[in-house]
N, C-alpha and C. Protein backbone atom coordinates (compact mmCIF):
# COMPACT_ATOMS: atom_id res chain seq x y z
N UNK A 1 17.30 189.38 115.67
CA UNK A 1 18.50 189.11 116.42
C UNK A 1 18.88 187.63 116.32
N UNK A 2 18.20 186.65 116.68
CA UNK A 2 18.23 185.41 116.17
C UNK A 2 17.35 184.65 115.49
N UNK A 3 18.24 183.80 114.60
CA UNK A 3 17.28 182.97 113.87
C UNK A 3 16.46 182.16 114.35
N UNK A 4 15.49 181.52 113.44
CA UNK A 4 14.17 180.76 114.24
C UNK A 4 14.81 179.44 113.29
N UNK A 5 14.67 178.21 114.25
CA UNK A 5 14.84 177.08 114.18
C UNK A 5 14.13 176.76 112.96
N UNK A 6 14.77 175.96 111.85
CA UNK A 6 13.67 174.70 111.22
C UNK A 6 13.52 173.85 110.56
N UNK A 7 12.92 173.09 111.28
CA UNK A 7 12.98 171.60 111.05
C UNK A 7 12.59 171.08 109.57
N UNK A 8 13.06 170.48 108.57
CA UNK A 8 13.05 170.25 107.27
C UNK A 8 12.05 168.97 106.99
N UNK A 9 10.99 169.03 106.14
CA UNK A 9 10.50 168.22 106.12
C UNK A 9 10.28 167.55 105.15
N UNK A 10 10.14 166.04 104.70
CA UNK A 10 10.35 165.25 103.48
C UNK A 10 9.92 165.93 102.17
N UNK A 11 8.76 166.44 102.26
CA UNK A 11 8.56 167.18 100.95
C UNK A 11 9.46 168.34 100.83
N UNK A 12 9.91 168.85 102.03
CA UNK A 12 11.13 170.09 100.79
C UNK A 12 12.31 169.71 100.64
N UNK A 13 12.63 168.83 100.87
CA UNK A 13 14.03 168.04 100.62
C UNK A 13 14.41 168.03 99.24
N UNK A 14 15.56 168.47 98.76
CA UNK A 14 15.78 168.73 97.38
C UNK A 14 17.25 167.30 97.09
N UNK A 15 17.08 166.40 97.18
CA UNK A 15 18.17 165.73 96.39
C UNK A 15 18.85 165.72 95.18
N UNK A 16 20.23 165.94 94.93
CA UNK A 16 21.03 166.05 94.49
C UNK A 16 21.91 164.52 94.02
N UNK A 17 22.15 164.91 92.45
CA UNK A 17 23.30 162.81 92.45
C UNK A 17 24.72 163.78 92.47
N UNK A 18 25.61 162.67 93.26
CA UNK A 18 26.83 163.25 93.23
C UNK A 18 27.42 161.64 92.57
N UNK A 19 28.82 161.78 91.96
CA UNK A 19 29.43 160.93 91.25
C UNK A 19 30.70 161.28 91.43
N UNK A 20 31.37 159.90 92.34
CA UNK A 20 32.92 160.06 92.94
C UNK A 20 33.17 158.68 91.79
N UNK A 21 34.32 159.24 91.77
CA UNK A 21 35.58 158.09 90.73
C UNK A 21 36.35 157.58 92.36
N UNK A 22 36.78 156.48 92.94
CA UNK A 22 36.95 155.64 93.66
C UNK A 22 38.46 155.08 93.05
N UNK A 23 39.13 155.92 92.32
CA UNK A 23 40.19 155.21 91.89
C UNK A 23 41.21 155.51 92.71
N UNK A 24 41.92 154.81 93.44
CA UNK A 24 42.90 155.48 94.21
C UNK A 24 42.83 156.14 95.66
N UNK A 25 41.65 155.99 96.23
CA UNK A 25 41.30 156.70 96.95
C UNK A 25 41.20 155.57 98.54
N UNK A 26 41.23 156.23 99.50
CA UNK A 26 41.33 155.47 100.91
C UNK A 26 40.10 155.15 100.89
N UNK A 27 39.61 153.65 101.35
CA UNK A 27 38.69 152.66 101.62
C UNK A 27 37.86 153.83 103.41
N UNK A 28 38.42 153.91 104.14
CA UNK A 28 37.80 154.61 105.11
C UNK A 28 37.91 156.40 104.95
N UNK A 29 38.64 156.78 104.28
CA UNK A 29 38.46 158.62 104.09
C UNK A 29 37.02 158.48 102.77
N UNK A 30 37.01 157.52 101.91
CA UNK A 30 36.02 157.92 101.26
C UNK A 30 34.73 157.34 101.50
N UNK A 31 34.17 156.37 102.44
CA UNK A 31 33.70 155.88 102.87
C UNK A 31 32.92 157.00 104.10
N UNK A 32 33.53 157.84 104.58
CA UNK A 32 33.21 158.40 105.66
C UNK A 32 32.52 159.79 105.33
N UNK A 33 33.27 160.19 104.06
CA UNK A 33 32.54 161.25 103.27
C UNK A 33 31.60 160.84 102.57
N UNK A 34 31.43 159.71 102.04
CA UNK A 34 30.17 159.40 101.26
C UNK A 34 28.64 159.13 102.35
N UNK A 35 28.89 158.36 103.72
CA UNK A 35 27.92 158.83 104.95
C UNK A 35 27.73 160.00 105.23
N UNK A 36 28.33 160.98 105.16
CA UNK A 36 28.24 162.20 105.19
C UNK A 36 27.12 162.90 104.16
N UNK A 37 27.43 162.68 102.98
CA UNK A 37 26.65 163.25 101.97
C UNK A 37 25.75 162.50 102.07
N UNK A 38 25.43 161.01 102.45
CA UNK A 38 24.14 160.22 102.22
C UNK A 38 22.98 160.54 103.47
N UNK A 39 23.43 160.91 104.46
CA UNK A 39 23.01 161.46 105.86
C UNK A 39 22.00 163.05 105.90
N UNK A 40 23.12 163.86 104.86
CA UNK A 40 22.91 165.34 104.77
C UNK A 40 23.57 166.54 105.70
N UNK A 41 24.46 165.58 106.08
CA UNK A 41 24.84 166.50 107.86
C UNK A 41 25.97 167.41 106.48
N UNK A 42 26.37 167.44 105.43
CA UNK A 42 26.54 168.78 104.67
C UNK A 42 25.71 169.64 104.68
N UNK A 43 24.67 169.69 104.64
CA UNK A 43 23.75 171.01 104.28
C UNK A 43 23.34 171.42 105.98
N UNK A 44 23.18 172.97 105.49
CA UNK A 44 22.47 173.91 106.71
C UNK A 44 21.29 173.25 107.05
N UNK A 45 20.56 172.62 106.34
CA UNK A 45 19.01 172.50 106.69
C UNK A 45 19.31 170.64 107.00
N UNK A 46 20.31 170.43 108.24
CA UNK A 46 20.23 168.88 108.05
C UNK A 46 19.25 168.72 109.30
N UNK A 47 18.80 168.03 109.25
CA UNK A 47 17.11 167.54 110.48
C UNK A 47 17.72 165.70 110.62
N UNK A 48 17.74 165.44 111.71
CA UNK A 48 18.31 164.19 111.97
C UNK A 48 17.32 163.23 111.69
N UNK A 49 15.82 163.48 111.76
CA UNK A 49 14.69 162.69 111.70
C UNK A 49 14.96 162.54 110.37
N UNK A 50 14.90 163.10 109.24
CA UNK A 50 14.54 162.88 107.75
C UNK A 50 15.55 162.73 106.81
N UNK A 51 15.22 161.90 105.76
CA UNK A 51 15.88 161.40 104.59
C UNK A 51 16.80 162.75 103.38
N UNK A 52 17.30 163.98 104.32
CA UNK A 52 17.68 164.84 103.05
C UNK A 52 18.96 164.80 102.94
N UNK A 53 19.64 163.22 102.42
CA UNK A 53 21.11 163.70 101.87
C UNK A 53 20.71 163.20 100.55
N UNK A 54 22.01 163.36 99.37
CA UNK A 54 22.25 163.38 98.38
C UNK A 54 22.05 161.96 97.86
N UNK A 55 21.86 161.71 96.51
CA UNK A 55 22.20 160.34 96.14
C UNK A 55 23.44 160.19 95.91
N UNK A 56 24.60 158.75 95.77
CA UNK A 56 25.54 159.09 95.55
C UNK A 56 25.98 157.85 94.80
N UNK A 57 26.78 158.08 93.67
CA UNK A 57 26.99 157.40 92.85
C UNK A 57 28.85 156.82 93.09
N UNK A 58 29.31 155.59 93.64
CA UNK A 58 30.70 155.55 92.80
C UNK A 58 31.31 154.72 92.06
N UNK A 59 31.96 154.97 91.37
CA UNK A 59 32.33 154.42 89.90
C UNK A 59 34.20 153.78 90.63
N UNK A 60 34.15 152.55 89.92
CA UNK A 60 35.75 152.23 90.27
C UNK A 60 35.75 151.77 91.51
N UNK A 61 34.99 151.22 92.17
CA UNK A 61 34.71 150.71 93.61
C UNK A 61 36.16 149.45 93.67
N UNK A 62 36.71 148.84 92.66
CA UNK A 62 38.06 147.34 92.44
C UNK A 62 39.17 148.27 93.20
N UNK A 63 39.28 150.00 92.38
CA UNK A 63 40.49 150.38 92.31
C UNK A 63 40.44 151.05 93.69
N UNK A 64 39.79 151.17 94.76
CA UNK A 64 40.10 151.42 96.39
C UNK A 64 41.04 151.11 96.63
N UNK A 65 42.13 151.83 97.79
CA UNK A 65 43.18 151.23 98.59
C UNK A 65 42.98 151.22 99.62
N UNK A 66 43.55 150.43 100.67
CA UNK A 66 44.37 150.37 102.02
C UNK A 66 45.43 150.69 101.95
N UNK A 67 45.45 151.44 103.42
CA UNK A 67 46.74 151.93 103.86
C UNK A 67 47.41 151.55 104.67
N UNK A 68 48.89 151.24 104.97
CA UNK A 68 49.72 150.13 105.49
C UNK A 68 49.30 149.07 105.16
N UNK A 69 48.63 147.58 105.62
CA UNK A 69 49.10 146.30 105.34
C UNK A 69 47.46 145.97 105.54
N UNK A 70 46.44 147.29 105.60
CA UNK A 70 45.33 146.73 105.73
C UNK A 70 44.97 145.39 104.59
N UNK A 71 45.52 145.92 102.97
CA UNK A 71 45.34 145.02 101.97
C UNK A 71 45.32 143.42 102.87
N UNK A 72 46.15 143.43 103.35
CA UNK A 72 46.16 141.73 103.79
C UNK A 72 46.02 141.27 104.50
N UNK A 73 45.89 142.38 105.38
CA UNK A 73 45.49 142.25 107.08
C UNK A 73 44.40 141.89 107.34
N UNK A 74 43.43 143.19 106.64
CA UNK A 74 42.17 143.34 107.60
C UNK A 74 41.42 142.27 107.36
N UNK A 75 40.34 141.48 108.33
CA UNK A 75 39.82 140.44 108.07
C UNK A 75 37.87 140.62 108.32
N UNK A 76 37.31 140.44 107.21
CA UNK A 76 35.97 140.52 107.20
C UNK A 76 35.28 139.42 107.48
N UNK A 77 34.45 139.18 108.84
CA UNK A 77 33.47 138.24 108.75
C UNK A 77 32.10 138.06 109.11
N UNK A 78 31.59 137.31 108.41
CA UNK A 78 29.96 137.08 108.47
C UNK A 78 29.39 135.43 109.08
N UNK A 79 28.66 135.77 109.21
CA UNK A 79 27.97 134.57 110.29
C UNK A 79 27.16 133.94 109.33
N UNK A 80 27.44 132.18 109.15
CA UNK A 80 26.45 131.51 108.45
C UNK A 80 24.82 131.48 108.90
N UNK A 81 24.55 131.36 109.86
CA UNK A 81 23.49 130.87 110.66
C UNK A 81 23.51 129.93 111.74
N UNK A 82 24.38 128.79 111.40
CA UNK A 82 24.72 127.51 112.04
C UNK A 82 25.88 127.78 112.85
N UNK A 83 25.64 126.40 113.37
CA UNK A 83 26.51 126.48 114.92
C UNK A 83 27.95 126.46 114.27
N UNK A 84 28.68 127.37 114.97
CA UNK A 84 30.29 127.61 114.47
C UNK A 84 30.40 128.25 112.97
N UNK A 85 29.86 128.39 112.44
CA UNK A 85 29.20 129.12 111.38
C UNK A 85 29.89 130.80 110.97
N UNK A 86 31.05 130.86 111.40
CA UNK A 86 31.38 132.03 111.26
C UNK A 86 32.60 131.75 110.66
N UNK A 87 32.63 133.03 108.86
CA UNK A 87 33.69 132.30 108.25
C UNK A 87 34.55 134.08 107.86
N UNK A 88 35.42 133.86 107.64
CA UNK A 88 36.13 135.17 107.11
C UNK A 88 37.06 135.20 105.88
N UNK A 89 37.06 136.31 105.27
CA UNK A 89 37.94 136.81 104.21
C UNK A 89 38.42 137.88 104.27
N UNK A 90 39.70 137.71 104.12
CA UNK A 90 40.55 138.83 103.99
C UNK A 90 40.02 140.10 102.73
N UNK A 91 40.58 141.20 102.98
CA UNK A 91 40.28 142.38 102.25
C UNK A 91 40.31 142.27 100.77
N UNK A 92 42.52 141.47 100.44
CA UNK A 92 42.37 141.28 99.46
C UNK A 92 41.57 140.02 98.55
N UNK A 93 41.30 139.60 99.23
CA UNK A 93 39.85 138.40 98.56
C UNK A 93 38.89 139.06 98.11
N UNK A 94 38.40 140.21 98.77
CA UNK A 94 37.33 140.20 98.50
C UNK A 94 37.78 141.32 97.09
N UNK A 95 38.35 142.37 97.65
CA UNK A 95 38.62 143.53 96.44
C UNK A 95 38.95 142.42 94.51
N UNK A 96 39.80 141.06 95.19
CA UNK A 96 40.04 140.66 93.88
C UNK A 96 39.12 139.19 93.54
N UNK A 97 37.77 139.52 94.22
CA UNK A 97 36.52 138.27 93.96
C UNK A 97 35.84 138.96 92.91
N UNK A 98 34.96 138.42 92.85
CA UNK A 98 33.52 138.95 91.58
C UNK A 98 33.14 140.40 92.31
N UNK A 99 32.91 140.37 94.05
CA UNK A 99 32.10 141.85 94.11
C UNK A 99 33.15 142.83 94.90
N UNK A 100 34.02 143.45 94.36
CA UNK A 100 34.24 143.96 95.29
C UNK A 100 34.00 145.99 95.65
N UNK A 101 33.01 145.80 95.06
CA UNK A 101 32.07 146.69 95.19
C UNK A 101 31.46 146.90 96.57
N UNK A 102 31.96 145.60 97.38
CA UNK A 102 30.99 145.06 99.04
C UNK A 102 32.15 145.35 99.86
N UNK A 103 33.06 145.80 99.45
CA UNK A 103 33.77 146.89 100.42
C UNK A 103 33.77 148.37 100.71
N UNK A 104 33.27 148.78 99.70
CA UNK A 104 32.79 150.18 99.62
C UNK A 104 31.33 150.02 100.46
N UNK A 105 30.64 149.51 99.77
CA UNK A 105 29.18 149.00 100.77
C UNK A 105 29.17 149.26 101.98
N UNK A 106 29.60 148.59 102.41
CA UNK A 106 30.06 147.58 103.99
C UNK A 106 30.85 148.72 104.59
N UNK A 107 31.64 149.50 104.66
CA UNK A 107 32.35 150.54 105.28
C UNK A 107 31.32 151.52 105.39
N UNK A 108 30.50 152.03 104.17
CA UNK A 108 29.61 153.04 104.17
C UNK A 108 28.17 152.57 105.69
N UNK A 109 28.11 151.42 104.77
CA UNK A 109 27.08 150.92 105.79
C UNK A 109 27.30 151.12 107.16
N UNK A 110 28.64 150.34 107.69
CA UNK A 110 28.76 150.77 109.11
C UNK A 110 28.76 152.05 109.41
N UNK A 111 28.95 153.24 108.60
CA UNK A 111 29.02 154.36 109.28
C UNK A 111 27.79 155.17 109.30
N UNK A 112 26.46 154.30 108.67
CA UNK A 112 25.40 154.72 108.98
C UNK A 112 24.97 154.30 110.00
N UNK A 113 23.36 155.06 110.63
CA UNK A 113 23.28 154.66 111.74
C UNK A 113 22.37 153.30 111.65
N UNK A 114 21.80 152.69 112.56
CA UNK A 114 21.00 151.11 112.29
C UNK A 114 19.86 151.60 112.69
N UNK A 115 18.61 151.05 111.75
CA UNK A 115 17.28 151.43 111.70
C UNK A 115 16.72 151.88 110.43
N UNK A 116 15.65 152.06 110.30
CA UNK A 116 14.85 151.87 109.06
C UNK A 116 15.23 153.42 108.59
N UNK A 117 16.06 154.52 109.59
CA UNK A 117 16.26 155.76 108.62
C UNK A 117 17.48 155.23 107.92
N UNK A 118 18.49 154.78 108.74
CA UNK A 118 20.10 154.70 108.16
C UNK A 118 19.71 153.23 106.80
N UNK A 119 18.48 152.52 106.53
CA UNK A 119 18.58 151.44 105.75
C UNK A 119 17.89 152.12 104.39
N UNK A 120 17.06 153.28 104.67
CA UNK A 120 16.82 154.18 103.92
C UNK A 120 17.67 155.11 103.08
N UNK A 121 18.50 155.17 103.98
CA UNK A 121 19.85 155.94 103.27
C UNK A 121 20.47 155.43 102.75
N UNK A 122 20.97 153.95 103.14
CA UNK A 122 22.10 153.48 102.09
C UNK A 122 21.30 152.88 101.07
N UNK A 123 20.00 153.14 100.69
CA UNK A 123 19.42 152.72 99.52
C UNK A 123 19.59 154.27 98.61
N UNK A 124 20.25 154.72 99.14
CA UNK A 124 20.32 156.48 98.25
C UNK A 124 22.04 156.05 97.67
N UNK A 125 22.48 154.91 97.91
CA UNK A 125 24.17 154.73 97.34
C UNK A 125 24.46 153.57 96.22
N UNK A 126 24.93 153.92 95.36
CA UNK A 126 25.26 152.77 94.46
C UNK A 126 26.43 153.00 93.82
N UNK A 127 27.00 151.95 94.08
CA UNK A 127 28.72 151.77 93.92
C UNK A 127 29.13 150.32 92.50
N UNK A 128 29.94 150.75 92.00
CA UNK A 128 29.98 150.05 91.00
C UNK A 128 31.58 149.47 90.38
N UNK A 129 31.46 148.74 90.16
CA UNK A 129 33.47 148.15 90.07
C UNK A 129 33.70 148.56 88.99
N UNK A 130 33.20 148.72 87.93
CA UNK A 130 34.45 149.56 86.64
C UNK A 130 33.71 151.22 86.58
N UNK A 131 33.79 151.63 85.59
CA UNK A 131 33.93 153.18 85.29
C UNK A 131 32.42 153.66 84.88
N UNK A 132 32.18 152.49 84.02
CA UNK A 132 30.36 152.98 83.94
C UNK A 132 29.30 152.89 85.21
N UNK A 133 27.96 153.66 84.86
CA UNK A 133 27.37 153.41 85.75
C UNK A 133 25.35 154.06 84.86
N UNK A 134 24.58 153.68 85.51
CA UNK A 134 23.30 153.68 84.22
C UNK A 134 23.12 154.76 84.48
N UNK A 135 23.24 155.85 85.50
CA UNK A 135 22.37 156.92 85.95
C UNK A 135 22.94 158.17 84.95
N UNK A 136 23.42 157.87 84.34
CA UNK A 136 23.65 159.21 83.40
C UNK A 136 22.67 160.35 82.60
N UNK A 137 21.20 159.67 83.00
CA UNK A 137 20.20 160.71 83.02
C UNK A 137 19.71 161.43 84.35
N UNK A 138 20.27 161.03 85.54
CA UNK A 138 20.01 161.82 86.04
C UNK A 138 21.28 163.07 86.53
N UNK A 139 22.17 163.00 85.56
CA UNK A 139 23.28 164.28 85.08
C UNK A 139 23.92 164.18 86.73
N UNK A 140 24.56 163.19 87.24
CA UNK A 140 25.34 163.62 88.55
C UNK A 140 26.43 164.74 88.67
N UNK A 141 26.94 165.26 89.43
CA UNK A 141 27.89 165.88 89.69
C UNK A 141 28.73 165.58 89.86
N UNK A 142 30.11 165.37 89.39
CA UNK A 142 31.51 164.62 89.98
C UNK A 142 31.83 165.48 91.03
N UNK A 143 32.31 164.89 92.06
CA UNK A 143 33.06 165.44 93.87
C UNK A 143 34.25 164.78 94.08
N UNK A 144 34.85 165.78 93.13
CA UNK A 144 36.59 164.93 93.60
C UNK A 144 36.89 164.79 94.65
N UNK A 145 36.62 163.60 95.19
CA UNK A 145 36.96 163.37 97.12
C UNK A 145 38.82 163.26 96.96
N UNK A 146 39.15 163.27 96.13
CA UNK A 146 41.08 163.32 96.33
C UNK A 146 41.47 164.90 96.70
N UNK A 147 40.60 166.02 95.85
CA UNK A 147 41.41 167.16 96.25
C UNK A 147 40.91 167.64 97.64
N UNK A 148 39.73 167.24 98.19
CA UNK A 148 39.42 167.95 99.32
C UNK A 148 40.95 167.91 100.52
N UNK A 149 41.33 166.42 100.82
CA UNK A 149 42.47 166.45 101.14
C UNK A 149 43.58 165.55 100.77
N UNK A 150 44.80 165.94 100.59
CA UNK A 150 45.57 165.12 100.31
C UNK A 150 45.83 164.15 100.75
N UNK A 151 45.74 163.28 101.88
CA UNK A 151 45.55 162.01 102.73
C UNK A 151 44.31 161.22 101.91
N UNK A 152 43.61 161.72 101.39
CA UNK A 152 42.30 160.87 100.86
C UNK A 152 42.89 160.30 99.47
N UNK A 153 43.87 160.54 98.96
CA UNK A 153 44.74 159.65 97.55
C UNK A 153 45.63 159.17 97.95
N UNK A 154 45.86 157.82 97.53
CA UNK A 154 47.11 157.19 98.03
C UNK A 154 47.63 156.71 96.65
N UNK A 155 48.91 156.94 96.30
CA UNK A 155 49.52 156.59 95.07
C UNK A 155 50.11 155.15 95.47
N UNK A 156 49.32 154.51 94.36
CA UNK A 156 49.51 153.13 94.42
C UNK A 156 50.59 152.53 94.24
């Protein structure tokens, strides 16, 4: 009549690479699905204690958008150490610096949780600014995050 509870444990955890193209796509809709898959809260067997989401690969991390005026708006900042020490950069700085791969990061990151499981997880993500990426032996899966919904592509 009903099912019996159960709890998943590190050895049967089956990980999976998934591989999103990042071209075009919303900075927070794909960001929020990629915590999702890095978490596991997709699968039936998700256990909040343990490490069973997916690895996830994305490619094109430059070509992200904002939507409305975030491009110039939104403002990122980090703390030097020192007194007054707190400096900021805008979005588009960073998307058009050397990394801007650390916006995809940094969004994902916050939407994990804080602690040695959620620092565990975002070591299961690697994001990359042009189209290549090395893991091509471990055969990822592409997850078109544009068709799931139409709000998640923004024509540039």
């Amino acid at each position: 009549m009903f099912g019996k509870t159960t709890s998943t444990k590190p050895a049967d955890v089956e990980k999976k690479w998934l591989l999103i193209d990042g071209k075009g796509l919303v900075v927070g809709r794909l960001a929020s699905i990629v915590a999702m898959r890095l978490r596991g809260k997709h699968k039936a067997s998700f256990t909040p204690h343990v490490d069973d989401g997916d690895n996830v690969i994305v490619v094109n991390a430059e070509k992200v958008v904002f939507t409305g005026r975030k491009r110039d708006q939104k403002v990122y900042h980090h703390y030097t150490g020192f007194i007054g020490g707190i400096k900021e950069r805008s979005a588009k700085s960073i998307l058009e610096g050397r990394y801007p791969e650390r916006i995809v990061e940094k969004a994902v990151e916050r939407m994990l949780p804080r602690g040695p499981l959620g620092r565990k997880q975002l070591g299961n993500l690697r994001v990359y600014k042009g189209p290549d990426h090395p893991h091509a032996a471990q055969n990822p899966v592409a997850l078109d995050v544009a068709s799931l919904n139409p709000k998640n592509r923004r024509s540039v």
